[in-house]
Protein backbone atom coordinates (compact mmCIF):
# COMPACT_ATOMS: atom_id res chain seq x y z
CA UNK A 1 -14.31 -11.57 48.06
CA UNK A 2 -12.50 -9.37 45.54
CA UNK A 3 -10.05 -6.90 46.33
CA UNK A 4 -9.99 -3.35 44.44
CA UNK A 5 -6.69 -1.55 43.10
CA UNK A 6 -6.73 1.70 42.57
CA UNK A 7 -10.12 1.22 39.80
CA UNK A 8 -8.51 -2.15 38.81
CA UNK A 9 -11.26 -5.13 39.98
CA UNK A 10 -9.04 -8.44 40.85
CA UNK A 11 -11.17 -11.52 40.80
CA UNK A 12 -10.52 -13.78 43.55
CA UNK A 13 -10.10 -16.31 40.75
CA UNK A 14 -6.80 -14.51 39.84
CA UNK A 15 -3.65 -16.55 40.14
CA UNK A 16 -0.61 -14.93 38.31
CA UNK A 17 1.47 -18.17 39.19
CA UNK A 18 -0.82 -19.85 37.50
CA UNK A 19 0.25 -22.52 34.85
CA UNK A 20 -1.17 -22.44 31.90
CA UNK A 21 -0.81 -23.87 28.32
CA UNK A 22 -1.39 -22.14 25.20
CA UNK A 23 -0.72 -22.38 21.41
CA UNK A 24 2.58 -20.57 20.27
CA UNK A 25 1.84 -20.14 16.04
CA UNK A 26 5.17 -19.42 14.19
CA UNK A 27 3.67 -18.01 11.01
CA UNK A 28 2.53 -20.72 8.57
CA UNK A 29 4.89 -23.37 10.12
CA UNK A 30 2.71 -25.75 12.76
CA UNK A 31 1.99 -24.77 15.92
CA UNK A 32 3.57 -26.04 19.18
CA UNK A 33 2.24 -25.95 22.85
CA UNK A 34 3.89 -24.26 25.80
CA UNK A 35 3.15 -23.92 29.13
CA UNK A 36 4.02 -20.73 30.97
CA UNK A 37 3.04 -18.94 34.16
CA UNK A 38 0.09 -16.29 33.48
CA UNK A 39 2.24 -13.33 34.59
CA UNK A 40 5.01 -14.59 32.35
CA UNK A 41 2.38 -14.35 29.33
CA UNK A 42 1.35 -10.83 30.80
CA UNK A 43 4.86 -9.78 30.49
CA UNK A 44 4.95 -11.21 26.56
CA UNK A 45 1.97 -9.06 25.55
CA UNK A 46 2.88 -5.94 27.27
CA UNK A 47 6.27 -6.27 25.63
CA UNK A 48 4.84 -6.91 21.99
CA UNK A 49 2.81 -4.14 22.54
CA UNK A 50 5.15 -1.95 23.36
CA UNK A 51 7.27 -3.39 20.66
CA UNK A 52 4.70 -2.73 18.06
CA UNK A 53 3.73 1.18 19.59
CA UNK A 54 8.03 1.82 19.02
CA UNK A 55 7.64 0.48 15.32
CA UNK A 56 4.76 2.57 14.42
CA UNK A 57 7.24 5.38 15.70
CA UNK A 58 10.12 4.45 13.67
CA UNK A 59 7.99 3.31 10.42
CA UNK A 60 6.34 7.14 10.49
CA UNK A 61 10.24 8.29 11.19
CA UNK A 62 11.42 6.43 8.05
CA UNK A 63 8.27 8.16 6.27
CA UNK A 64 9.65 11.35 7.14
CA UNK A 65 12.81 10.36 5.63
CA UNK A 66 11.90 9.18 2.91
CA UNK A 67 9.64 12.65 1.65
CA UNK A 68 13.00 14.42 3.00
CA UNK A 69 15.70 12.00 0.48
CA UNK A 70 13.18 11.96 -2.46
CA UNK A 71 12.48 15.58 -2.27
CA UNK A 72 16.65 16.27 -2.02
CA UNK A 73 17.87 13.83 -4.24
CA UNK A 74 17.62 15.76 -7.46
CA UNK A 75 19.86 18.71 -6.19
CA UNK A 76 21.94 16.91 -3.92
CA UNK A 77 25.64 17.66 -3.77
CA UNK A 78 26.18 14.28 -2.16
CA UNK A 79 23.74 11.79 -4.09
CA UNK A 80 25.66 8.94 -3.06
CA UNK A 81 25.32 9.01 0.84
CA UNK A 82 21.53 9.80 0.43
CA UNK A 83 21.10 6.48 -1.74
CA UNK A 84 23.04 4.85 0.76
CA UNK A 85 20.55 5.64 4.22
CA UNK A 86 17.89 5.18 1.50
CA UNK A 87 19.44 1.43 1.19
CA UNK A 88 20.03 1.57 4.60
CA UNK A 89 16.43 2.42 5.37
CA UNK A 90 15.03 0.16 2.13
CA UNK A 91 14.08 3.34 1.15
CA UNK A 92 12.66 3.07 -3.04
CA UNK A 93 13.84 6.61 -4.24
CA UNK A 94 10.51 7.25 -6.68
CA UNK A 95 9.97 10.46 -7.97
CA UNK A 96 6.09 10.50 -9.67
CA UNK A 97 5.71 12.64 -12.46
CA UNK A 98 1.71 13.66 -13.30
CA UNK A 99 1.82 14.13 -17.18
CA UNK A 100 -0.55 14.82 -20.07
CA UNK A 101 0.19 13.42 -23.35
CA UNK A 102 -1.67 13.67 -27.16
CA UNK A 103 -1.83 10.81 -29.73
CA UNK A 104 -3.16 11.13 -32.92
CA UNK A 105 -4.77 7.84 -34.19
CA UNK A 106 -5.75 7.33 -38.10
CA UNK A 107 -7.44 4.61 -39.23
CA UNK A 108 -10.72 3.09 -41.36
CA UNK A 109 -13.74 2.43 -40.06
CA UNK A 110 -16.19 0.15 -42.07
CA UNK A 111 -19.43 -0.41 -41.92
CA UNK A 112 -22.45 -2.01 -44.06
CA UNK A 113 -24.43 1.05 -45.83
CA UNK A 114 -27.13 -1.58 -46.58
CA UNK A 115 -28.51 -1.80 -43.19
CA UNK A 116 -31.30 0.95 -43.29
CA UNK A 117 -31.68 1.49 -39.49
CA UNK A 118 -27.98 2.26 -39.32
CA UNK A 119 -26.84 5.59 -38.67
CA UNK A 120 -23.36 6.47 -38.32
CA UNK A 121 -22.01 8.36 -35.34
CA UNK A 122 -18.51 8.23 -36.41
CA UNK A 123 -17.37 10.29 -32.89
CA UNK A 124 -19.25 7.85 -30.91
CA UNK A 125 -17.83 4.70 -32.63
CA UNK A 126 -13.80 6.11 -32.28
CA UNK A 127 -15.02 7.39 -28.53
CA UNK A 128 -16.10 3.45 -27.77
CA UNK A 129 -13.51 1.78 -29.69
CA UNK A 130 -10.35 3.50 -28.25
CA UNK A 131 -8.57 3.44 -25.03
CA UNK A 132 -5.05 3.96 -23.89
CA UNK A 133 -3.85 1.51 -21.75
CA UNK A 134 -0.35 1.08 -20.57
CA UNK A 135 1.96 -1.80 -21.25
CA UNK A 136 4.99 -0.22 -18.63
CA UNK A 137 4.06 -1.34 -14.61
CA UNK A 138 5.65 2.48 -13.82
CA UNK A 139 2.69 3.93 -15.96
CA UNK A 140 -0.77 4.47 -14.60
CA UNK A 141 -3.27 6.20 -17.20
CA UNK A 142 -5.86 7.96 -14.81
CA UNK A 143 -7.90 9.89 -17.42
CA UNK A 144 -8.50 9.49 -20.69
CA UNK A 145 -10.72 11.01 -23.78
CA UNK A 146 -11.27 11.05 -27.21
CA UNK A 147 -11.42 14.61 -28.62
CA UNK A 148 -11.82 16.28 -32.52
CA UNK A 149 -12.79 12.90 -34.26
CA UNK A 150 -13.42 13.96 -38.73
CA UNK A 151 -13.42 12.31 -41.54
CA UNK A 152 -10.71 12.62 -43.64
C-alpha cells in the first residue's frame, strides 16, 4: 500500500536508510565506489543544487560588475581600486571598439591577351582576389568590400 504526502506518492518500496553504492567521478581522474544511505545522497543533490542556483546568482552579480567597472574605468578618479575588485573578481577590463578603416591596394594584374574567350573584368578579378584578414587575436574583421577598382 502506498502512502500519499501532501501530492507527493511514496512507494512502499521506499527505504531512505537504505544502503546503497554508487560511482563518485572526480573529473578525469578514475572513479571510486562509495556506499552511502539514500537520504544521505538526497541531501548531496539538494545541496549541489542549491549550490549551483547561488552561483548562477553570483556569476550574473559579477556580470553586473563587470558592465559597471568597464563602463567607469575610463573616467575613474580611482583606476587603481577598480582594477583591483576587477582582479579580485577575474574581471578582463575589455573595452571593444567597432571601427571602419580604408586601404588603398596597387598592384599588376596579368593576364594572357591570346586567349580569345577571355574577357577581362578587372573589378571582378581585384573583388575575388582580395580580402583583409587579421593577423592580431584582438582584431575581428566583420565586413569587408572592395570598392572604386581603375586602371591606372
Amino acid at each position: 500500500m502506498e502512502t500519499e504526502t501532501s501530492a507527493v506518492t511514496v512507494p512502499d518500496t521506499y527505504n531512505a536508510n537504505l544502503l546503497v553504492t554508487y560511482k563518485v567521478i572526480h573529473g578525469y581522474s578514475d572513479a571510486e565506489y562509495a556506499t552511502d544511505k539514500v537520504a544521505s545522497i538526497e541531501w548531496s543533490l539538494h545541496n549541489g543544487r542549491q549550490a549551483q542556483k547561488h552561483n548562477s546568482v553570483l556569476n550574473g552579480k559579477i556580470d553586473a560588475v563587470k558592465e559597471i567597472i568597464c563602463e567607469a574605468y575610463a573616467d575613474s578618479q580611482d583606476q587603481d581600486t577598480l582594477r583591483e575588485i576587477a582582479e579580485a573578481l577575474d574581471i578582463e577590463l575589455i573595452k571593444e571598439v567597432e571601427f571602419t578603416a580604408s586601404i588603398e591596394v596597387s598592384g599588376t594584374y596579368s593576364y594572357n591577351i591570346l586567349e580569345n574567350d577571355y574577357d577581362l573584368d578587372l573589378e571582378s578579378e581585384i573583388t575575388d582576389a582580395i580580402f583583409a584578414e587579421s593577423n592580431n587575436g584582438n582584431i575581428e574583421i566583420g565586413d569587408q568590400e572592395v570598392c572604386n577598382v581603375r586602371e591606372a
